[in-house]
N, C-alpha and C. Protein backbone atom coordinates (compact mmCIF):
# COMPACT_ATOMS: atom_id res chain seq x y z
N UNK A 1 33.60 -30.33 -6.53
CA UNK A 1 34.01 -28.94 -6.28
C UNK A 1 32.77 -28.07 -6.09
N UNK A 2 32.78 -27.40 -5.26
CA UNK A 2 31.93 -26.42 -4.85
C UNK A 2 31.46 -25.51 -5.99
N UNK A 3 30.10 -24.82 -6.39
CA UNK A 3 29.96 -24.01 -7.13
C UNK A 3 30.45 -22.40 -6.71
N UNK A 4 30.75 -21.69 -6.70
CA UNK A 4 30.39 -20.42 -6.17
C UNK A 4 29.37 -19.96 -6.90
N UNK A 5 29.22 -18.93 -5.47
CA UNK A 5 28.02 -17.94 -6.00
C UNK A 5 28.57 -16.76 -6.58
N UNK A 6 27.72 -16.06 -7.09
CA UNK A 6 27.76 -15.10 -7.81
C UNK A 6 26.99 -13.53 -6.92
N UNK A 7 27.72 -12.91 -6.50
CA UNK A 7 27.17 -12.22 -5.38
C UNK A 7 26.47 -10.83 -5.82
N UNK A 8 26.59 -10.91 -7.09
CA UNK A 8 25.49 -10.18 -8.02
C UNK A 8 24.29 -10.56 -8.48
N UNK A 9 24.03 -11.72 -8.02
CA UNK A 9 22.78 -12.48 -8.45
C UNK A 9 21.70 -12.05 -8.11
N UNK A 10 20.26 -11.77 -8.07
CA UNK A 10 19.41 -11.92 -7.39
C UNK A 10 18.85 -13.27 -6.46
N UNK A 11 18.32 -12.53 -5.82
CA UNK A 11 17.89 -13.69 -4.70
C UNK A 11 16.93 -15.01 -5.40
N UNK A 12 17.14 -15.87 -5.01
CA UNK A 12 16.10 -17.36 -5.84
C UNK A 12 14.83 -17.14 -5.74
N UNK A 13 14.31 -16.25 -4.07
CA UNK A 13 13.18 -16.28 -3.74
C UNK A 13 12.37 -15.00 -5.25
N UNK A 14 13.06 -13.85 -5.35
CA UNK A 14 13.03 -13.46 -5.86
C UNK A 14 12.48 -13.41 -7.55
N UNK A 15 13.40 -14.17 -8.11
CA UNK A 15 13.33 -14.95 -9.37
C UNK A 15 12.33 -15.85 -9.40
N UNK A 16 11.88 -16.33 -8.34
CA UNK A 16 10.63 -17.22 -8.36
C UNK A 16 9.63 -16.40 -8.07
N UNK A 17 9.18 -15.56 -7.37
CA UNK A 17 8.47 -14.37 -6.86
C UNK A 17 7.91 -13.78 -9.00
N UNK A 18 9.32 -13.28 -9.35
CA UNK A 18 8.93 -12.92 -10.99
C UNK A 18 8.42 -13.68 -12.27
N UNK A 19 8.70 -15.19 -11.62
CA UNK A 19 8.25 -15.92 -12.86
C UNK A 19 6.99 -16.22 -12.88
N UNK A 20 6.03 -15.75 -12.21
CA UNK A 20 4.55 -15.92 -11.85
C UNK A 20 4.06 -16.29 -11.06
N UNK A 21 4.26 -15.95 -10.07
CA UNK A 21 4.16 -16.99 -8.47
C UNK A 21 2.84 -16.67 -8.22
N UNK A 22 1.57 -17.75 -8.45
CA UNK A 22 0.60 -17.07 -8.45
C UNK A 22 0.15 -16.39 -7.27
N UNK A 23 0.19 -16.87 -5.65
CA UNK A 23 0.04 -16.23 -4.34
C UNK A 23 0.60 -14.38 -4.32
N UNK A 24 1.33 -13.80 -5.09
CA UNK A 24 1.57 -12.61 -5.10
C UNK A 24 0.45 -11.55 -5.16
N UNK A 25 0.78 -11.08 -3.92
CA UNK A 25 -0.37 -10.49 -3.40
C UNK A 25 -0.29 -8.57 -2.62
N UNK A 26 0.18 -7.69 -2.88
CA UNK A 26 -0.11 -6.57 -2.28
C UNK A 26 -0.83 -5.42 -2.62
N UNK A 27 -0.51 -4.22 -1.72
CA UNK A 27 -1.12 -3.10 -1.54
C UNK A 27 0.02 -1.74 -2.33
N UNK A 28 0.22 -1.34 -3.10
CA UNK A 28 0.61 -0.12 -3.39
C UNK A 28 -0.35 0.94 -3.35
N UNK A 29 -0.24 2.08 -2.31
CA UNK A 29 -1.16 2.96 -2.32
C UNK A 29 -2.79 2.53 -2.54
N UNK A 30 -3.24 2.61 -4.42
CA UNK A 30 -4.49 2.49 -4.39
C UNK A 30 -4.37 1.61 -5.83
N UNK A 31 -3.49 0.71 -5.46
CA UNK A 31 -3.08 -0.49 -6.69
C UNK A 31 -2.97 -1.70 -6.16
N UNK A 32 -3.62 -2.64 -6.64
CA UNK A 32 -3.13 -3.84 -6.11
C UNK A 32 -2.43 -4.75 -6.89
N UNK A 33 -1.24 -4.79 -6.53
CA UNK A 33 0.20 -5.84 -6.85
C UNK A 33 0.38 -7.38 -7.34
N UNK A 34 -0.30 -8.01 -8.25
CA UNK A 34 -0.43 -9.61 -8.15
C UNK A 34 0.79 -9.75 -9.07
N UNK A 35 0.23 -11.17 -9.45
CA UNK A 35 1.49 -12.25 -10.12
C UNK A 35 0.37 -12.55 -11.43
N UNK A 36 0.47 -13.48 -12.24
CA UNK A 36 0.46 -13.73 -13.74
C UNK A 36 -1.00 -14.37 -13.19
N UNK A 37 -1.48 -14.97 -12.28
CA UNK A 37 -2.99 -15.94 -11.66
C UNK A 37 -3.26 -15.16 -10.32
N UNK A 38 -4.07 -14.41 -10.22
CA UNK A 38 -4.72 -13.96 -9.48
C UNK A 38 -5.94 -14.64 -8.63
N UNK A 39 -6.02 -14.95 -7.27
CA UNK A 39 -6.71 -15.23 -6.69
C UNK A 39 -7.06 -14.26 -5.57
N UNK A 40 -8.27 -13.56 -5.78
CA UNK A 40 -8.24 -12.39 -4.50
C UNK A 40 -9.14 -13.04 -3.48
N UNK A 41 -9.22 -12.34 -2.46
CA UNK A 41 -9.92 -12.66 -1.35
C UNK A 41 -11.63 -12.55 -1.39
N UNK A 42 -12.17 -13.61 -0.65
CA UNK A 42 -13.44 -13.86 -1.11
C UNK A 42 -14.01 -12.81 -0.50
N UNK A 43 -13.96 -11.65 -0.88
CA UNK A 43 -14.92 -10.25 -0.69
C UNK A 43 -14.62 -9.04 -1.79
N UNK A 44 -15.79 -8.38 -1.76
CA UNK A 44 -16.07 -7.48 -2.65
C UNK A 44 -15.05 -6.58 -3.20
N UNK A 45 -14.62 -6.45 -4.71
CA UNK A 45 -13.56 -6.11 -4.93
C UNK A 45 -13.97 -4.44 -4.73
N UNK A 46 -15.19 -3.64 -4.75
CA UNK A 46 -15.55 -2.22 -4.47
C UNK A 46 -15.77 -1.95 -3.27
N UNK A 47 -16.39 -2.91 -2.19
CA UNK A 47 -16.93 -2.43 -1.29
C UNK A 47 -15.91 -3.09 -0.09
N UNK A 48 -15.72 -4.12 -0.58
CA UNK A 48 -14.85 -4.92 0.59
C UNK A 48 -15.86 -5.70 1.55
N UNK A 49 -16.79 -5.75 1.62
CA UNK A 49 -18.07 -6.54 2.32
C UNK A 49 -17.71 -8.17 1.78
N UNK A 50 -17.14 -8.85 2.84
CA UNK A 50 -17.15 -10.36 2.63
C UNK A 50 -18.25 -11.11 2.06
N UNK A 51 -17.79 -11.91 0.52
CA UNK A 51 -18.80 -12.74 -0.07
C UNK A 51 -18.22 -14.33 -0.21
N UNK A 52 -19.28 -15.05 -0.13
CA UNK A 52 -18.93 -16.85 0.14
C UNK A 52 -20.03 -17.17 -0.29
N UNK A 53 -21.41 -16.57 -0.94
CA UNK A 53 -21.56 -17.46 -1.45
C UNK A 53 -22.41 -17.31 -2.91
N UNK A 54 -21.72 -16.31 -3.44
CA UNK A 54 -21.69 -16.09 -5.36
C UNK A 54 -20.59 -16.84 -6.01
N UNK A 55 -20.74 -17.01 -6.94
CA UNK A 55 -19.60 -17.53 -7.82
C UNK A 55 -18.72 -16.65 -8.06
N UNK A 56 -17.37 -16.93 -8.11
CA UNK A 56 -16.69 -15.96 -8.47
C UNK A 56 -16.29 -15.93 -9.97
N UNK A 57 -15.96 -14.74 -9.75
CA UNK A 57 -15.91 -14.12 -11.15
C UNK A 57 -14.55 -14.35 -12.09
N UNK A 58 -14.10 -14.76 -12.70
CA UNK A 58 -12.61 -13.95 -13.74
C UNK A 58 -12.28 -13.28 -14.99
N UNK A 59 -11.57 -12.81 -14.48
CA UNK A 59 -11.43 -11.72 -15.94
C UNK A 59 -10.14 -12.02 -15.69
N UNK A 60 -9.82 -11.73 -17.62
CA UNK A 60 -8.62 -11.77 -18.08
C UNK A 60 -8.29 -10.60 -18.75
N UNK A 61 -6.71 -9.86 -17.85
CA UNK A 61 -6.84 -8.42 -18.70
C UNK A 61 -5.27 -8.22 -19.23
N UNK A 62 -5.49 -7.58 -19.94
CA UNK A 62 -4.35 -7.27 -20.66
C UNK A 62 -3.98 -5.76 -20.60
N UNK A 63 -2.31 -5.83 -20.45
CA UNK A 63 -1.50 -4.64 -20.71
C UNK A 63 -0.51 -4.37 -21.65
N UNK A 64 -0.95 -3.13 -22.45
CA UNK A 64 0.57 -2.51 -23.31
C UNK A 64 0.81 -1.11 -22.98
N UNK A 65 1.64 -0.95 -23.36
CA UNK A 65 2.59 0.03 -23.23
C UNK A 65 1.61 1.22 -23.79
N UNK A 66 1.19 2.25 -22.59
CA UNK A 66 0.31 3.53 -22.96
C UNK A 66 0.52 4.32 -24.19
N UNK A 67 2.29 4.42 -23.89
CA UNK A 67 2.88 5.34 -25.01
C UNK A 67 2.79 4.89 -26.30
N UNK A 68 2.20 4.38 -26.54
CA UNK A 68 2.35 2.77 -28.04
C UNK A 68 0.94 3.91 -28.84
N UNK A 69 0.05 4.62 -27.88
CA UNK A 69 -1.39 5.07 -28.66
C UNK A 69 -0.81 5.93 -29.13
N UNK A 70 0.03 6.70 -29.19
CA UNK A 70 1.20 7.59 -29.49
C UNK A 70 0.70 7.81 -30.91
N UNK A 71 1.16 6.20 -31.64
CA UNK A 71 1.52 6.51 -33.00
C UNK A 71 0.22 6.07 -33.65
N UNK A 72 -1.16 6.24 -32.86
CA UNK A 72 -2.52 6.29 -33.59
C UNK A 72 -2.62 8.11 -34.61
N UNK A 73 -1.51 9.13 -34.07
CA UNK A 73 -1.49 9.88 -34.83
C UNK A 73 -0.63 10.33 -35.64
N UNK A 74 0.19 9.17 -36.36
CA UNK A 74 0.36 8.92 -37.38
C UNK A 74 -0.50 8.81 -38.59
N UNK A 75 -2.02 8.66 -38.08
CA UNK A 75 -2.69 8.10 -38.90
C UNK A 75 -3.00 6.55 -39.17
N UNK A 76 -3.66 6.42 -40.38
CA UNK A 76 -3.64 5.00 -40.84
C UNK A 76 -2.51 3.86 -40.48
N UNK A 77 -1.34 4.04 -40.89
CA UNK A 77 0.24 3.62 -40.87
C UNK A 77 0.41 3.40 -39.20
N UNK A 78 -0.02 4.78 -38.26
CA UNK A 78 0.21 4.88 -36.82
C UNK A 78 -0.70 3.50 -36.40
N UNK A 79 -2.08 3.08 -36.89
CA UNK A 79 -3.09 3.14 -36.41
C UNK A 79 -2.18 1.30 -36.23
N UNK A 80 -2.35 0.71 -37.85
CA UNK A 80 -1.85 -0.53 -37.74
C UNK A 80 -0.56 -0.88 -37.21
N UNK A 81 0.05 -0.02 -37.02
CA UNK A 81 1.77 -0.43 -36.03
C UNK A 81 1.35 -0.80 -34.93
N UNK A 82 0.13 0.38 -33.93
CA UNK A 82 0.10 -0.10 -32.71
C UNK A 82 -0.84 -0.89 -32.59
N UNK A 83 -1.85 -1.41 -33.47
CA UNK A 83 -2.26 -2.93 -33.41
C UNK A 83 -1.44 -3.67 -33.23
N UNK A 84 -0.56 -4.06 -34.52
CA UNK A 84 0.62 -4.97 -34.55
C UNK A 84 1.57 -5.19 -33.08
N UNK A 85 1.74 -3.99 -32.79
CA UNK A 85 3.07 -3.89 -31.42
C UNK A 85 2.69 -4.47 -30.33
N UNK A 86 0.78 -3.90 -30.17
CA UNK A 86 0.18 -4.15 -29.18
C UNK A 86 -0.05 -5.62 -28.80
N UNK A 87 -0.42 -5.99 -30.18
CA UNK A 87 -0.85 -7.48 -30.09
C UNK A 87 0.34 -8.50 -30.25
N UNK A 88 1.72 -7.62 -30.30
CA UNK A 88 2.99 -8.54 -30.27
C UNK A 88 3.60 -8.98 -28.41
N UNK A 89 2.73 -7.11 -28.11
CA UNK A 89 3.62 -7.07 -26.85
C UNK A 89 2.91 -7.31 -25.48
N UNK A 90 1.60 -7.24 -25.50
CA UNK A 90 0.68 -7.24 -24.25
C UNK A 90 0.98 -8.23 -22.98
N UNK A 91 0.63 -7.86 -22.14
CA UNK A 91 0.99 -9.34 -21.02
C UNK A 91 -0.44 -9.24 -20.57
N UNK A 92 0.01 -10.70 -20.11
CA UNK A 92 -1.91 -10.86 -19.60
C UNK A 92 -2.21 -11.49 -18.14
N UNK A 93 -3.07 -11.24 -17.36
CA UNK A 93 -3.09 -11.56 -16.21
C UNK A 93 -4.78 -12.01 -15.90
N UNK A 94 -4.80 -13.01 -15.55
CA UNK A 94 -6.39 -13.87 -15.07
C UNK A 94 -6.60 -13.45 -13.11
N UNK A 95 -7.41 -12.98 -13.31
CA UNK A 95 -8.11 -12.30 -12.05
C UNK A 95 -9.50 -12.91 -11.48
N UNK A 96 -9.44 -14.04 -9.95
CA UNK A 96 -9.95 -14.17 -9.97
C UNK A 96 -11.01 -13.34 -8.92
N UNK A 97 -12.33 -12.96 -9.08
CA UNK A 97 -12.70 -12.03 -7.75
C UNK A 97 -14.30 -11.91 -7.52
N UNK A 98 -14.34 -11.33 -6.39
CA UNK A 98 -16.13 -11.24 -5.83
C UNK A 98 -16.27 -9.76 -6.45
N UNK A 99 -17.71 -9.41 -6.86
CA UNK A 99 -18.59 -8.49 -6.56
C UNK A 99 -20.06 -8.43 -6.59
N UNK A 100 -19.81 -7.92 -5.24
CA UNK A 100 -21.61 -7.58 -4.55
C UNK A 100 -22.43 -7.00 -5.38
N UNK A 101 -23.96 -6.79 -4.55
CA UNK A 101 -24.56 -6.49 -5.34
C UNK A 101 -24.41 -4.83 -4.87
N UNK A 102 -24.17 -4.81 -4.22
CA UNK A 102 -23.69 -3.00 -3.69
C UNK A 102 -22.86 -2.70 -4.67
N UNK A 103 -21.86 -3.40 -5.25
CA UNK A 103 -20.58 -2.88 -5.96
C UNK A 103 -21.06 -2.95 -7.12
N UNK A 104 -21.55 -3.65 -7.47
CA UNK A 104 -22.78 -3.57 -8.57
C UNK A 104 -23.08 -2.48 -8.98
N UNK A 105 -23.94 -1.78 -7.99
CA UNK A 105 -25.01 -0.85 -8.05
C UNK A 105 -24.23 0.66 -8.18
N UNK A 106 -22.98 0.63 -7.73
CA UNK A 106 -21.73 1.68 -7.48
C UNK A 106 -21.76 1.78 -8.88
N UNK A 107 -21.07 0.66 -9.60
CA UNK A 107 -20.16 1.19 -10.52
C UNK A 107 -21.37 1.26 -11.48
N UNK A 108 -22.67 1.04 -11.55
CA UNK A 108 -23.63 1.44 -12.58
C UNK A 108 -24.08 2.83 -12.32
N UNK A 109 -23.90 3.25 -11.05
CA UNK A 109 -23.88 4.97 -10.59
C UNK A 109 -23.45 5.75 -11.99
N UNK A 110 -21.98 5.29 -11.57
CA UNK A 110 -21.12 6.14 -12.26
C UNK A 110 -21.09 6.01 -13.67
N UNK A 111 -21.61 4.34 -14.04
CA UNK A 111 -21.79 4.56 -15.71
C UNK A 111 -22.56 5.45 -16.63
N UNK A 112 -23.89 5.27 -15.49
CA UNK A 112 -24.86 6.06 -15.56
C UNK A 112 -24.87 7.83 -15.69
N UNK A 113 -23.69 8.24 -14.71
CA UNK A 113 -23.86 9.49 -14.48
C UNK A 113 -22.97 10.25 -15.83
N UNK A 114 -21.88 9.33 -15.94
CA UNK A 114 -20.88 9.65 -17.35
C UNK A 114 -21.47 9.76 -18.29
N UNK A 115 -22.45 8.93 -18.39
CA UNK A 115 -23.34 8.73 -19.66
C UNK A 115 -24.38 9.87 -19.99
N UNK A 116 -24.82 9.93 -19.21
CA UNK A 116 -25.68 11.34 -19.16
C UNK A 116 -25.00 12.41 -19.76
N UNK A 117 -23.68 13.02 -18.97
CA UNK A 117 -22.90 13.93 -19.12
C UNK A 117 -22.37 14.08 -20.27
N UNK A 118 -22.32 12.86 -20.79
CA UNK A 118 -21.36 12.88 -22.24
C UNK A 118 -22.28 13.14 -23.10
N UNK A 119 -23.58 12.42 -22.95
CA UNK A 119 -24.95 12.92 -24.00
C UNK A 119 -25.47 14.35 -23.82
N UNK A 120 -25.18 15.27 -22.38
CA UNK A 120 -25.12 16.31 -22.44
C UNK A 120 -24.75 17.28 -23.23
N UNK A 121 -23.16 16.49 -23.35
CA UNK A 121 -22.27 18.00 -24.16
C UNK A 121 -22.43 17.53 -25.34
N UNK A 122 -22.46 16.36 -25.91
CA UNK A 122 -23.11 15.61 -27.50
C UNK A 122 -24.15 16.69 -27.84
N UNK A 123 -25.20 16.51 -26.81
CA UNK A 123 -26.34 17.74 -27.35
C UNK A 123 -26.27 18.98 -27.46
N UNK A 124 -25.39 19.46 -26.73
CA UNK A 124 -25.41 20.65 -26.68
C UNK A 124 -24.12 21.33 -27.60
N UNK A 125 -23.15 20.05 -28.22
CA UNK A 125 -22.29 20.62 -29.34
C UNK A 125 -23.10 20.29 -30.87
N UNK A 126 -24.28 19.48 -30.84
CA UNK A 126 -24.93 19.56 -32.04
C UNK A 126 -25.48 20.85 -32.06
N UNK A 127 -26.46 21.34 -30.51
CA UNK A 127 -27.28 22.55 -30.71
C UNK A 127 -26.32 23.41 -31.38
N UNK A 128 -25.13 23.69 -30.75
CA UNK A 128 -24.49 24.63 -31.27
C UNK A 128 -24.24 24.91 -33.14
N UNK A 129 -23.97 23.72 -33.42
CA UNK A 129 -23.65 23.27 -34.94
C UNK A 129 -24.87 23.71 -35.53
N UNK A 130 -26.12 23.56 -35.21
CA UNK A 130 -26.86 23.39 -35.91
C UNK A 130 -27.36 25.12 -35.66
N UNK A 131 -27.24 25.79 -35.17
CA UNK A 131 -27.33 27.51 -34.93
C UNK A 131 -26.65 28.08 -36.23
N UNK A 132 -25.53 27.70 -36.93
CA UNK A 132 -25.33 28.09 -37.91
C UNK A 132 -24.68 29.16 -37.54
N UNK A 133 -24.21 29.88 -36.24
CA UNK A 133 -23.58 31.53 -36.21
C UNK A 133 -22.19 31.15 -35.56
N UNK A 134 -20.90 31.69 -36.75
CA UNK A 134 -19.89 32.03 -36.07
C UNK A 134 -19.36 31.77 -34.77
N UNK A 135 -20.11 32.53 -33.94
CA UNK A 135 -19.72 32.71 -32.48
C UNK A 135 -20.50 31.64 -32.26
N UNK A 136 -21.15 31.18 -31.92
CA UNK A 136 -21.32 29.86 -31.46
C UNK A 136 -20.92 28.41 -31.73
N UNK A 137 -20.34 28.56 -33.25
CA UNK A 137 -19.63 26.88 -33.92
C UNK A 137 -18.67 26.51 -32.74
N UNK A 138 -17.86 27.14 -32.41
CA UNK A 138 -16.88 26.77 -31.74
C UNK A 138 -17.15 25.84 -30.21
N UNK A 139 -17.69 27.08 -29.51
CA UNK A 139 -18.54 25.95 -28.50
C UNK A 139 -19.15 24.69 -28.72
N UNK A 140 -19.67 24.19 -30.09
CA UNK A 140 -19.54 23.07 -30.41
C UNK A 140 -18.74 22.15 -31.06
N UNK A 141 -17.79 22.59 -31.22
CA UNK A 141 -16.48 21.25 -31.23
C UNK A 141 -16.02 21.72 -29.60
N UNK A 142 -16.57 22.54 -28.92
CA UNK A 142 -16.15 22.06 -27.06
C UNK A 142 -16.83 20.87 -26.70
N UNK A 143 -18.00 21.27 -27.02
CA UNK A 143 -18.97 19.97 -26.83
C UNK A 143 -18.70 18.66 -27.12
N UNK A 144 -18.56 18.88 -28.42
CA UNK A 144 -18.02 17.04 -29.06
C UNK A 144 -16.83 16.83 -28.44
N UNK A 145 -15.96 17.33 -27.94
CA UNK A 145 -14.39 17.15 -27.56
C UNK A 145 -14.98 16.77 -25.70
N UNK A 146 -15.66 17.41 -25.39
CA UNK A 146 -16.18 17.30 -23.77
C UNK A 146 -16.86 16.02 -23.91
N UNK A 147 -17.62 15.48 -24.79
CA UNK A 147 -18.38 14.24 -25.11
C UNK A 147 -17.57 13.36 -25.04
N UNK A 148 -16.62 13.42 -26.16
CA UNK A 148 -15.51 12.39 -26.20
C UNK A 148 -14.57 11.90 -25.00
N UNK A 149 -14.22 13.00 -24.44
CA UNK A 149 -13.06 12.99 -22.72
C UNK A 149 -14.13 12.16 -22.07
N UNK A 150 -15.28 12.55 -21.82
CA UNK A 150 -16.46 12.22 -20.45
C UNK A 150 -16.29 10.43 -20.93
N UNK A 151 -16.89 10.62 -22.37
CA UNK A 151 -16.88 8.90 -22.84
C UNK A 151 -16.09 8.25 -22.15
N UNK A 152 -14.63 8.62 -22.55
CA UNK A 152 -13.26 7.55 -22.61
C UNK A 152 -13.15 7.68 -20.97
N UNK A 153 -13.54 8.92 -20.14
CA UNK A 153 -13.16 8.89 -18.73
C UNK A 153 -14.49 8.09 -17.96
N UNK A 154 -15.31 7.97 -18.73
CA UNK A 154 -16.60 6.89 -18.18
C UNK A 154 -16.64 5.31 -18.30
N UNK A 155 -15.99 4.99 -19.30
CA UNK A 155 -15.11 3.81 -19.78
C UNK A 155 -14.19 3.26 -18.74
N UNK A 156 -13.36 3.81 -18.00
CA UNK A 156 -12.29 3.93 -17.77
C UNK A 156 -12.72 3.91 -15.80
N UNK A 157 -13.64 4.88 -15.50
CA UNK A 157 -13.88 4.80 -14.16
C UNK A 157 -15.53 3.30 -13.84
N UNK A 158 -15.99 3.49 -14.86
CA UNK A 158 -16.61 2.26 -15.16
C UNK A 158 -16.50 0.94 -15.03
N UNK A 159 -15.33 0.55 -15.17
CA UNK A 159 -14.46 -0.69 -15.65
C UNK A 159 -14.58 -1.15 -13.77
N UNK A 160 -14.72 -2.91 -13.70
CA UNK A 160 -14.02 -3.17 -12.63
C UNK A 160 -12.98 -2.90 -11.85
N UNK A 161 -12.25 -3.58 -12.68
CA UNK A 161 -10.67 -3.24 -12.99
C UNK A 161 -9.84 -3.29 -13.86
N UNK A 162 -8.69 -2.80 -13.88
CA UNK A 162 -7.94 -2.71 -15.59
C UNK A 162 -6.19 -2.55 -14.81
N UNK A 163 -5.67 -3.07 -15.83
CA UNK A 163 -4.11 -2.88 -15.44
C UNK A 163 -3.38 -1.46 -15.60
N UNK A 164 -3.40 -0.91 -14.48
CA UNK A 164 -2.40 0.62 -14.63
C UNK A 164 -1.15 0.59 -14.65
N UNK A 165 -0.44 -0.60 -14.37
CA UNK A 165 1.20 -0.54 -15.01
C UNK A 165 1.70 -1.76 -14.89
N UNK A 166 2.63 -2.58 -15.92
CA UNK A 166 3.55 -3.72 -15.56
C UNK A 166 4.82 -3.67 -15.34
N UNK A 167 5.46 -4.70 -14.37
CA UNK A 167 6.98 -4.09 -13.44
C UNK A 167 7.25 -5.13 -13.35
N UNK A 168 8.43 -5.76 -14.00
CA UNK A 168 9.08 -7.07 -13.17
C UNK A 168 8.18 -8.19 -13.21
N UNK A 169 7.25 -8.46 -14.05
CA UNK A 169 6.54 -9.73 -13.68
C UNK A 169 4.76 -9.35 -13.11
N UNK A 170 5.09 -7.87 -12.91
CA UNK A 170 4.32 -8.23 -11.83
C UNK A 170 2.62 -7.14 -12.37
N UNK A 171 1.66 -7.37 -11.93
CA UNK A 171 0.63 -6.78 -12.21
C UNK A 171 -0.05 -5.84 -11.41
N UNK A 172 -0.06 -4.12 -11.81
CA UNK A 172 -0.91 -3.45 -10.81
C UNK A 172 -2.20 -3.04 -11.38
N UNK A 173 -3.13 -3.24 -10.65
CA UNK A 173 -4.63 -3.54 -10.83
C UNK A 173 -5.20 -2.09 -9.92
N UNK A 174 -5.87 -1.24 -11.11
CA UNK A 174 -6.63 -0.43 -10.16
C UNK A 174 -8.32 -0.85 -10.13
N UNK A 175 -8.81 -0.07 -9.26
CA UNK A 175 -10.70 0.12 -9.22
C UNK A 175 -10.76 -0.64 -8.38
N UNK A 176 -10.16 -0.90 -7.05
CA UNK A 176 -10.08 -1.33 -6.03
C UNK A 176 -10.70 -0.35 -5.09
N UNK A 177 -11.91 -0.86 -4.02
CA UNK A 177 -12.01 0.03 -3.12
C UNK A 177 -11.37 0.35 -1.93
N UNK A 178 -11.53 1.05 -1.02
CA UNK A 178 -10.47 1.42 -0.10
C UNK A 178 -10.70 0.10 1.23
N UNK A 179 -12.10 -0.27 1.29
CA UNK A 179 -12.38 -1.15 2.65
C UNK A 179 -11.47 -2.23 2.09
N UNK A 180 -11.44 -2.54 0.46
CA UNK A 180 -10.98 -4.01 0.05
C UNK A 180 -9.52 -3.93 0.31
N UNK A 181 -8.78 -2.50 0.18
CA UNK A 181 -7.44 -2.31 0.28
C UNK A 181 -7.07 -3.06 2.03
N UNK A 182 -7.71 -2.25 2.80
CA UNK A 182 -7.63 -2.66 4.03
C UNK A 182 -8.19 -3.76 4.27
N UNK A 183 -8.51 -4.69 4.15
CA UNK A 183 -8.76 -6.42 4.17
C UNK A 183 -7.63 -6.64 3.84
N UNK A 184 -7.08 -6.21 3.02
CA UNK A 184 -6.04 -7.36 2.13
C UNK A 184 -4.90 -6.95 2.74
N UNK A 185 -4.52 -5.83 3.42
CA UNK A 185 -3.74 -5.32 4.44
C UNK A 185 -3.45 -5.77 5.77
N UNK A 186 -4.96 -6.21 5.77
CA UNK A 186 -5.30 -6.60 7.81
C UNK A 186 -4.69 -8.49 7.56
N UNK A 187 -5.59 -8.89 6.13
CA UNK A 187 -5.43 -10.45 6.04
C UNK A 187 -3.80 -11.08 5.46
N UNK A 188 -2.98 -9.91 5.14
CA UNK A 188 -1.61 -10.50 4.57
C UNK A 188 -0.84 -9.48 4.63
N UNK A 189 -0.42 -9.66 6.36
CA UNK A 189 0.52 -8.37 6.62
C UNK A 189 2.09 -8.46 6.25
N UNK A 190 2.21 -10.14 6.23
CA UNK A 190 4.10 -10.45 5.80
C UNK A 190 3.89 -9.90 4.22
N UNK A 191 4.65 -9.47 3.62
CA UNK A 191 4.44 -8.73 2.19
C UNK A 191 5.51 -9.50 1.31
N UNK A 192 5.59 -10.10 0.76
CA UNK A 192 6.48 -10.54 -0.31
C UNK A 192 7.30 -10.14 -1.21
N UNK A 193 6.56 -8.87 -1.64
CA UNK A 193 6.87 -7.30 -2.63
C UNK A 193 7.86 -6.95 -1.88
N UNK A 194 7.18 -6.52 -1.16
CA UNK A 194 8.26 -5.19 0.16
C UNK A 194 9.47 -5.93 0.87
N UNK A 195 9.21 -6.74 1.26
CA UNK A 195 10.40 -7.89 2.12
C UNK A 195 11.27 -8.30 0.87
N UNK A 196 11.18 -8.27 -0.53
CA UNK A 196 12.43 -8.94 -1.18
C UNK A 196 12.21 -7.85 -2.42
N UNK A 197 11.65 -7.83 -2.81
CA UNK A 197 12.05 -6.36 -3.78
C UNK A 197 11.72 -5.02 -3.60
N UNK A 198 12.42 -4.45 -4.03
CA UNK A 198 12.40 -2.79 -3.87
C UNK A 198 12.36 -2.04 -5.40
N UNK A 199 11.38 -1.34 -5.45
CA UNK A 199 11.77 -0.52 -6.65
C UNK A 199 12.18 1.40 -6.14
């Protein structure tokens, strides 16, 4: 006897597409879309300048749920829940990829320039502290608070790449440059994402 189908089902291609298909490969805007094994294209993940013959690189990165830092202000109690949750709930994705020595030199720009900036307002919310007058304390907890943002936003634009959201299986990867977006556009125009799922 025949099975029937179930015409609520999702598609097979689909379901296989989510269970980690490692070839999953696109472009969202200024995100790039993989599967659970990442293999990117042998060129520069900043600059997009074709490389063949460095070793490539992998990183393994992990994602939780943003809203989870939430309950770091809880305190103490907040602090160990979202250890616990984090380290219950994370997904992880192995990335394999090129970078030049240009892309190199980019993202040490910017480490560089954060770094400065953040030791800027560091100094200049101690000067304040250490003036001892009223009207000036305040401008220094601007300082330490401007220190701290620059840090975590120097961290953050610093980074190769890092996971900005998980969907269905699937992994979006920012700190991609724009030439690399368009390679991976020009080199894998049938889309897998777009042709069978829709969000």
């Amino acid at each position: 006897m025949q099975e029937l189908e179930n015409p609520y089902a999702a598609p097979k291609a689909v379901l296989e597409n989510l269970n980690g298909v490692d070839d999953i490969m696109e472009v969202s805007g200024k995100l790039i879309i993989v599967g659970r094994n990442a293999e990117l294209p042998e060129c520069c993940y900043v600059t997009g300048e074709p490389i063949t013959t460095e070793k490539r690189r992998a990183k393994k990165l992990h994602y939780t749920n943003p809203y989870l830092a939430l309950l770091i202000l809880l305190g103490i109690i907040g602090i160990i829940l979202y250890v616990v949750i984090s380290a219950s709930n994370k997904k992880s994705v192995v990335v394999k990829y090129n970078l030049s020595k240009e892309g190199k030199k980019n993202l040490n720009k910017k480490r560089l320039f954060g770094s400065l900036l953040c030791l800027l307002f560091l100094i200049g919310g101690v000067f304040c502290f250490a003036q001892a007058d009223q009207e000036i304390v305040p401008f220094g907890f601007l300082g330490i608070m401007f220190s701290i943002v620059t840090l975590i936003v120097t961290i953050s634009i610093g980074t190769v790449m890092r996971v900005r959201k998980y969907k269905n299986g699937l992994f979006y990867l920012s700190g991609s440059g724009q030439k690399f977006r368009d390679y991976l556009m020009r080199h894998q125009p049938s889309s897998t994402i777009n042709s069978q799922v829709r969000y």
